[in-house]
Protein backbone atom coordinates (compact mmCIF):
# COMPACT_ATOMS: atom_id res chain seq x y z
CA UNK A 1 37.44 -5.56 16.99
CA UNK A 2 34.31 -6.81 18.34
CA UNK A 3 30.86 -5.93 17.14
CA UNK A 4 29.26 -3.06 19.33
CA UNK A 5 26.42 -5.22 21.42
CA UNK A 6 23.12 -2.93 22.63
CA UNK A 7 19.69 -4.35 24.56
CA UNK A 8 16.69 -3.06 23.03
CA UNK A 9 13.10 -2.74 24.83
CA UNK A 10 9.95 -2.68 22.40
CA UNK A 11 6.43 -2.31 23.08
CA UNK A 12 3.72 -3.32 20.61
CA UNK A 13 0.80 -0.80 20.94
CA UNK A 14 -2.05 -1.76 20.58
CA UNK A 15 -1.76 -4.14 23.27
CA UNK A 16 -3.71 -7.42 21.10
CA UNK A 17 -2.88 -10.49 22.99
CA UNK A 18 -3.71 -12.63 19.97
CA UNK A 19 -2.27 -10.88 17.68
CA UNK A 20 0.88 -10.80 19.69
CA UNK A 21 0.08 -15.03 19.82
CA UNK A 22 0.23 -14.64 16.16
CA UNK A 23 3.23 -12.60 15.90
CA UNK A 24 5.55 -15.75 18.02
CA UNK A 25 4.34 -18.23 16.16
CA UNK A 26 3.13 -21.41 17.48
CA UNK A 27 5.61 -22.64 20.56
CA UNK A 28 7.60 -18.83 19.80
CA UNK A 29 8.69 -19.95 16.14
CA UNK A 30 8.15 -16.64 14.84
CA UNK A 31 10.68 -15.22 17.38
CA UNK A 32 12.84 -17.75 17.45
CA UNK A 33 13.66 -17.57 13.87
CA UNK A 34 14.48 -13.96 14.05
CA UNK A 35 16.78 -15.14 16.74
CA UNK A 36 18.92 -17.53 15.03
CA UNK A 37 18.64 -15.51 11.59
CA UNK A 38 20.20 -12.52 13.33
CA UNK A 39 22.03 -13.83 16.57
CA UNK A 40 19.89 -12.09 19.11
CA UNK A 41 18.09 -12.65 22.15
CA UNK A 42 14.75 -11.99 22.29
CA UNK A 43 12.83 -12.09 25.77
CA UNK A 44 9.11 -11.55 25.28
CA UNK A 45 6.41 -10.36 28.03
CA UNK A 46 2.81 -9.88 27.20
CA UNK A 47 3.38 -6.76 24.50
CA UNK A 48 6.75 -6.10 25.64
CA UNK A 49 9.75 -7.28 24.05
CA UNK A 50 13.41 -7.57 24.89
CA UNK A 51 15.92 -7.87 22.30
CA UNK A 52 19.72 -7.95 22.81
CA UNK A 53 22.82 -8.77 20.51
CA UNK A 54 24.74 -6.72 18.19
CA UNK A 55 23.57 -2.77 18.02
CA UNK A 56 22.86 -3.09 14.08
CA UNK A 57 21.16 -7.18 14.09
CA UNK A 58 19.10 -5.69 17.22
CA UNK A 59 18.04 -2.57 15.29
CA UNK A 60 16.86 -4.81 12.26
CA UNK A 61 15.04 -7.27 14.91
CA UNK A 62 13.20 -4.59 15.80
CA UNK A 63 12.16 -3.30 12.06
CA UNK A 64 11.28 -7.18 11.56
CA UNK A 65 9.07 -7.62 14.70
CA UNK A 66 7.37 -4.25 13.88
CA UNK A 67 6.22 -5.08 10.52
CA UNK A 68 5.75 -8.70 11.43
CA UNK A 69 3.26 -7.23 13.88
CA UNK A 70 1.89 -4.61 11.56
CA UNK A 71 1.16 -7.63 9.30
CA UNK A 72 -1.31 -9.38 11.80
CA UNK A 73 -3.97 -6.16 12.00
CA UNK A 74 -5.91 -6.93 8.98
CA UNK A 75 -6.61 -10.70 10.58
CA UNK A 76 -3.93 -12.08 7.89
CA UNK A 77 -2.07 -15.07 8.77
CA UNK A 78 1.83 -14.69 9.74
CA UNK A 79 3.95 -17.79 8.87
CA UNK A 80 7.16 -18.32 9.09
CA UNK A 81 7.75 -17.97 5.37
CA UNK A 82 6.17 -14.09 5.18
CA UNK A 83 8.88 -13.69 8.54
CA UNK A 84 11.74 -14.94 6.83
CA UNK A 85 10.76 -12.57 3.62
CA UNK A 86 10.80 -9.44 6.35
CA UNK A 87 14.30 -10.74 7.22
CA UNK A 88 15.42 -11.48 3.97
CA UNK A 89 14.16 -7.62 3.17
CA UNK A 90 15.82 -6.08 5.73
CA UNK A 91 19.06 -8.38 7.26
CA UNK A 92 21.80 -6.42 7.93
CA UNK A 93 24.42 -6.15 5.00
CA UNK A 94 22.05 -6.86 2.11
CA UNK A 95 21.75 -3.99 -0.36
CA UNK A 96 18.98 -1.94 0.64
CA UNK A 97 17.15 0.48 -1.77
CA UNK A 98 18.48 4.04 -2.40
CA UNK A 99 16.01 5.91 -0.43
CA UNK A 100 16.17 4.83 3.45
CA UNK A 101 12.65 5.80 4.09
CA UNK A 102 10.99 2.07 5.28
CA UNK A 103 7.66 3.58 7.39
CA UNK A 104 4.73 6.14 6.44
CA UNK A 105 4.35 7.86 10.35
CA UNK A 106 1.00 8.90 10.23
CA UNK A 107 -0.38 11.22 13.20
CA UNK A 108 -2.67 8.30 14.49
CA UNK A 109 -0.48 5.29 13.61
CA UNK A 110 3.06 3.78 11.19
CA UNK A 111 2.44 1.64 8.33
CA UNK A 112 5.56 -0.16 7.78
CA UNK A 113 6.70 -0.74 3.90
CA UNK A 114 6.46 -4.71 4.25
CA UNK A 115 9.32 -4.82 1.38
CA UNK A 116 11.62 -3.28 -1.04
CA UNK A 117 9.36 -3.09 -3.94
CA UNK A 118 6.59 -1.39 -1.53
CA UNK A 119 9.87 0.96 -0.81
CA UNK A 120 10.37 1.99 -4.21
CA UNK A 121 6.98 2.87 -4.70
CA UNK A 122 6.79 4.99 -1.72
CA UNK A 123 9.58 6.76 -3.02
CA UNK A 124 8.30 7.27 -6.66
CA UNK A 125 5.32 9.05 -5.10
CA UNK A 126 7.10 10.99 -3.10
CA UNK A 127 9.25 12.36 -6.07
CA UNK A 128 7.35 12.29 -8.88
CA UNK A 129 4.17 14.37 -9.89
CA UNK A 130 2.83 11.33 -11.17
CA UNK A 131 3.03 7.90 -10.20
CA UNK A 132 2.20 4.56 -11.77
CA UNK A 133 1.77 0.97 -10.10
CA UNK A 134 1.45 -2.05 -11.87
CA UNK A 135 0.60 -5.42 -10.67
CA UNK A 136 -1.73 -7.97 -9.08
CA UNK A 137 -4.33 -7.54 -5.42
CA UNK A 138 -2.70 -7.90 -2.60
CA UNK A 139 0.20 -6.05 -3.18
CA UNK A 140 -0.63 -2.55 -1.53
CA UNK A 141 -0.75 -0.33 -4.64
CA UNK A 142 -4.28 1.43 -3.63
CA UNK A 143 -3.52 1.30 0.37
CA UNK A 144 0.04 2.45 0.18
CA UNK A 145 -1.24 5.31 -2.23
CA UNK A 146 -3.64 6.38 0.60
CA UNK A 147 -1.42 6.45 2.99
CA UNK A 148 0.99 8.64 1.50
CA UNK A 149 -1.76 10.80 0.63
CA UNK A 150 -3.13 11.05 4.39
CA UNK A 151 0.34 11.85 5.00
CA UNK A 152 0.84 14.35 2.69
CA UNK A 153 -2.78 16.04 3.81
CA UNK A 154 -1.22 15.84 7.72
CA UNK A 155 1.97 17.56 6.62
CA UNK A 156 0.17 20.43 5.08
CA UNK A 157 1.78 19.63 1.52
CA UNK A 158 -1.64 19.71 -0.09
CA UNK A 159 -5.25 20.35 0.82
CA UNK A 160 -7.16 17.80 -0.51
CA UNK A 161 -7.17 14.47 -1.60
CA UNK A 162 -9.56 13.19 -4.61
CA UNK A 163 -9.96 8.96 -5.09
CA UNK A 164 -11.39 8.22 -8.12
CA UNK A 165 -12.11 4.72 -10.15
CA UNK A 166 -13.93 4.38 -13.42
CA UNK A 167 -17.47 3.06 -13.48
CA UNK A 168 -16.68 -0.32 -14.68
CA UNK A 169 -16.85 -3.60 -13.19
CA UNK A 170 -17.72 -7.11 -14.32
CA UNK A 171 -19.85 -5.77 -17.47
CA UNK A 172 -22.47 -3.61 -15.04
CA UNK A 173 -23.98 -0.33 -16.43
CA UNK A 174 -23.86 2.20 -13.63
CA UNK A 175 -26.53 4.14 -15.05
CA UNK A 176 -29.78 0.57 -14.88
CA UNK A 177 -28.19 0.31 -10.64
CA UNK A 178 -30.91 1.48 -8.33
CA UNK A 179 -30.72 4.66 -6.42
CA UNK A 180 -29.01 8.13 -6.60
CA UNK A 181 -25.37 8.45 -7.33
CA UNK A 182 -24.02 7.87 -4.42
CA UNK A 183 -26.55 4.12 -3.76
CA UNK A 184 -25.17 3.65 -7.48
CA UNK A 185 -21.26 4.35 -7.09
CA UNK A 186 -20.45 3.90 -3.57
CA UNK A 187 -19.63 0.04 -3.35
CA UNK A 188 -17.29 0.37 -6.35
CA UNK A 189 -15.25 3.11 -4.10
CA UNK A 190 -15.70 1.00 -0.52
CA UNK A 191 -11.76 0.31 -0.94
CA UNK A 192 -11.55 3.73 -0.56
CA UNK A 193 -13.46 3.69 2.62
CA UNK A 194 -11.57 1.01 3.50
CA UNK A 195 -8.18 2.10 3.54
CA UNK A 196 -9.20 5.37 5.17
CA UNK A 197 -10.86 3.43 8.01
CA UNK A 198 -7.65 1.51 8.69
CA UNK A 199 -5.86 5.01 8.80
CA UNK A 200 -7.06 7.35 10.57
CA UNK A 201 -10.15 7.62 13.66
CA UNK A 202 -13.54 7.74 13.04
CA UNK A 203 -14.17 11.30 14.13
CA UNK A 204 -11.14 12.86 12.31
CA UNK A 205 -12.35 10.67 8.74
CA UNK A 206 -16.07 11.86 8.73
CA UNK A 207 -15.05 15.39 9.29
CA UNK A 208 -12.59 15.20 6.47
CA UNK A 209 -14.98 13.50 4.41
CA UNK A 210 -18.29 15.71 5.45
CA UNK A 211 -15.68 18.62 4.51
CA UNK A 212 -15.36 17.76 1.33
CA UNK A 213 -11.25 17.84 2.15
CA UNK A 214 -11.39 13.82 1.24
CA UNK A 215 -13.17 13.54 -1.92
CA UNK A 216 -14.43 10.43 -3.23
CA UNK A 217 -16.32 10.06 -6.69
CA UNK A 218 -16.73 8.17 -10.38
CA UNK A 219 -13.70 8.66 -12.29
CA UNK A 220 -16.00 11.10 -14.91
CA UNK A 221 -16.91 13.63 -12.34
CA UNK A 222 -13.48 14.77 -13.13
CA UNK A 223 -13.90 15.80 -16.39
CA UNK A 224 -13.37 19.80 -17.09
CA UNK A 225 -11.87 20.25 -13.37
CA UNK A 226 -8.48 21.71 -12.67
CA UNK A 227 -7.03 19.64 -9.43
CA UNK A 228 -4.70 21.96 -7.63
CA UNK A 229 -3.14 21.42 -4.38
CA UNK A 230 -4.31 18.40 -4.13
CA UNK A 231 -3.34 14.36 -4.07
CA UNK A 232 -5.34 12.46 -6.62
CA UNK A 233 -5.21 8.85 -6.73
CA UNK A 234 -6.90 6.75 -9.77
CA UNK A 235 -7.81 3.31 -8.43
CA UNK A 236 -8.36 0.22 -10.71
CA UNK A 237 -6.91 1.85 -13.86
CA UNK A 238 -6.57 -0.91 -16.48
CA UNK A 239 -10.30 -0.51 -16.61
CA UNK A 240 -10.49 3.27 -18.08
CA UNK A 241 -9.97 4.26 -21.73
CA UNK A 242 -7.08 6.01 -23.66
CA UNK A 243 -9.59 9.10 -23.78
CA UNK A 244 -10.06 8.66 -20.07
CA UNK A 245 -6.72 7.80 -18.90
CA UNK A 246 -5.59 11.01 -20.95
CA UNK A 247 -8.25 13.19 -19.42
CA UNK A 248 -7.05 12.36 -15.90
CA UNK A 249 -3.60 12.74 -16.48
CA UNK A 250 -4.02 16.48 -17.49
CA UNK A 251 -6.38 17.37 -14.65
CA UNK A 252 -2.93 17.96 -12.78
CA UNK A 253 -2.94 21.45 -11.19
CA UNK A 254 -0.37 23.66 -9.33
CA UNK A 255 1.13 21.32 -5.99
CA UNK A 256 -1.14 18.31 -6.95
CA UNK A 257 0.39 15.02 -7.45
CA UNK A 258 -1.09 12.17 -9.43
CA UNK A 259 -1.33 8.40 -8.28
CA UNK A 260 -2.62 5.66 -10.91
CA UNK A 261 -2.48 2.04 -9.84
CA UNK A 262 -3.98 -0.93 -11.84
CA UNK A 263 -4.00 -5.10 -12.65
CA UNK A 264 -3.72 -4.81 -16.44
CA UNK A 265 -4.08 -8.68 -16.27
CA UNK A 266 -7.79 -7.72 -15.09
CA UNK A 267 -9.26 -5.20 -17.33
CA UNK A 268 -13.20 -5.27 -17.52
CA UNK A 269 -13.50 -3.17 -20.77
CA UNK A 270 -15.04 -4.32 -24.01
CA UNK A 271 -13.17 -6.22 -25.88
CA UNK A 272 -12.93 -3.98 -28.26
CA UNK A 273 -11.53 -0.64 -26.28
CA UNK A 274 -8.15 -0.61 -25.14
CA UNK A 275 -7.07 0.46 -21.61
CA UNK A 276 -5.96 3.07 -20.88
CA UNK A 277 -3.53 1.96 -18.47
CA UNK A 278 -1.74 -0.46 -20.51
CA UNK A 279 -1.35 2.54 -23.25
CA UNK A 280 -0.07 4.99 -20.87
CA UNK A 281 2.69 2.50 -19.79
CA UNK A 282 3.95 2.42 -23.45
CA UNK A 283 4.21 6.08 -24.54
CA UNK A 284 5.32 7.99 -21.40
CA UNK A 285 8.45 5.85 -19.70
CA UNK A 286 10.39 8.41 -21.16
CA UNK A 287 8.99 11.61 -19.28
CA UNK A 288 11.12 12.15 -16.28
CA UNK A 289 8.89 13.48 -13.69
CA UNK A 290 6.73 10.20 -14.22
CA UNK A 291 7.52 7.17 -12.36
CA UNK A 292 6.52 3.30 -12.75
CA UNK A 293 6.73 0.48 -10.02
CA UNK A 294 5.54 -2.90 -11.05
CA UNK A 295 4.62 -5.20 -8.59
CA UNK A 296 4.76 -9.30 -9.23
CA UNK A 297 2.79 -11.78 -7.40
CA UNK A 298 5.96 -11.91 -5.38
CA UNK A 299 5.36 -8.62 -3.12
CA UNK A 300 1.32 -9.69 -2.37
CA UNK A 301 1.12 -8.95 1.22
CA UNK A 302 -2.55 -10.34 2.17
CA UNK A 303 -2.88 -13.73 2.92
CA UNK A 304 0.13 -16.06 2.06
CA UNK A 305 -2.71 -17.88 -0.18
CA UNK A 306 -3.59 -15.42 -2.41
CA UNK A 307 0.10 -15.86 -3.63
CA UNK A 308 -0.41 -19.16 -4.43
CA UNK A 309 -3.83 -18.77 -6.17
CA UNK A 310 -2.60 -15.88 -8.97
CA UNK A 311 0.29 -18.34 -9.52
CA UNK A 312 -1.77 -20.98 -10.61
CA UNK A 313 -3.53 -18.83 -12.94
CA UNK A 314 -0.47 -17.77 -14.42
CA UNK A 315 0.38 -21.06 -14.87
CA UNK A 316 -3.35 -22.04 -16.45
CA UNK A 317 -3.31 -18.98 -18.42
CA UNK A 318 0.28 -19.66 -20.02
């Protein structure tokens, strides 16, 4: 019996002429290995897209050319290898990961989960009151986090989201920086900032913010506070202590959930202190409402050379 055969149209908002350059590849490479990796046809005018072959190979083309394009908004660099790696993700017939969710719709735009790893983790959030991620930059462990905590915050689940990170970085005192707290603290949190920005509006992020319904602050403004209803993410966790890391953890009110993501390959702590990460991952991957995705330098997502540059660390270090 022949395979069912459906045409497809698909528009790529926003309309970014050179990011829709990027997405073809050089002389329509991009496409054209999508084409011969799936069997479809795919016609392409200005930021409209037509794709025809089989119904299922079209309806993969489709998830392909949407993250492919997803992939070009931070100014990275699509290749052919990071297109192959979407198909090789998501080609029809390969065993996909339990959960079917592959997108984060947020009111004001989709982030796409870029691979099966990123999947996973999206997944582990969503079921878990707490949520580890281990594993290297690039990888989408704080920006993934975000987004599933702006979605959470759309969908009414919660009412506010905290994003905290320790006051450590590169051996600099917080308390001999110039200025008032916020001069002192606010570069370390500008990832924060960051991933909001690519999230959400303007408008809509400074009310949330100026609301206080977006909280950002120093990991040990949280001391003595009971989080309730509310999505708390810890950012750059290999660099708090086992006293810290401990204190978070049972800051967990009614409806909150709890995000902690962390390199512990990069911990800034004295030498002497252990993190608090790294400990946490030993004693509780027994406690079932607790979940732990570990990223490699496999799943980094920025720039195809960052890839190359922790694997010759590695390498060095071993």
């Amino acid at each position: 019996m022949p395979a069912e055969r459906s045409k497809q149209k698909l528009r790529l908002l926003p309309h970014d002429p050179e990011r829709i350059k990027a997405l073809c590849g050089v002389c329509n490479e991009h496409l054209t290995i999508i084409e011969e990796s799936l069997k479809v046809d795919i016609k392409q005018r200005e930021n409209s897209l037509s794709i025809s072959g089989d119904t299922i190979a079209v309806a993969t083309a489709v998830n392909v050319i949407r993250a492919c394009y997803e992939y070009t908004e931070t100014d990275r660099t699509l290749d052919p290898s990071t297109v192959r790696r979407y198909l090789s993700d998501q080609k029809p017939g390969k065993k996909q990961a339990n959960h079917t969710v592959t997108a984060i719709q947020l009111p004001d735009r989709q982030v796409f989960l870029q691979n099966k790893r990123q999947i996973e983790y999206i997944n582990n959030i969503r079921d878990h009151t707490v949520s580890f991620a281990y594993g290297p930059a690039g990888t989408g462990k704080t920006f993934l986090a975000v987004a599933a905590a702006v979605d959470a915050l759309m969908k009414h689940e919660i009412k506010k989201i905290i994003l905290v990170r320790p006051a450590v970085n590169a051996g600099e005192s917080i308390g001999f920086l110039p200025g008032d707290i916020n001069e002192k603290f606010n570069p370390y949190l500008q990832p924060f900032y960051d991933s909001l920005q690519a999230l959400m509006p303007s408008d809509k992020r400074k009310k949330l913010l100026s609301d206080n319904v977006i909280e950002i602050a120093p990991l040990a403004f949280m001391r003595g506070r009971t989080l309730a209803n509310a999505f708390i993410i810890l950012d750059e966790g290999q660099n708090t202590t086992i006293e810290q890391m401990k204190m978070i953890l049972t800051r967990i009110g009614q409806n909150s959930r709890l995000c902690i993501t962390g390199d512990p390959s990069q911990i800034d702590l004295p030498k002497a202190q252990a993190s608090g990460l790294s400990h946490a991952r030993k004693i509780l991957q027994k406690i079932g409402d607790i979940s732990h995705t570990t990223f490699d330098n496999s799943h980094v997502v920025r720039h195809r050379l960052i890839q190359e540059i922790i694997q010759a660390y590695e390498q060095d270090h071993h």
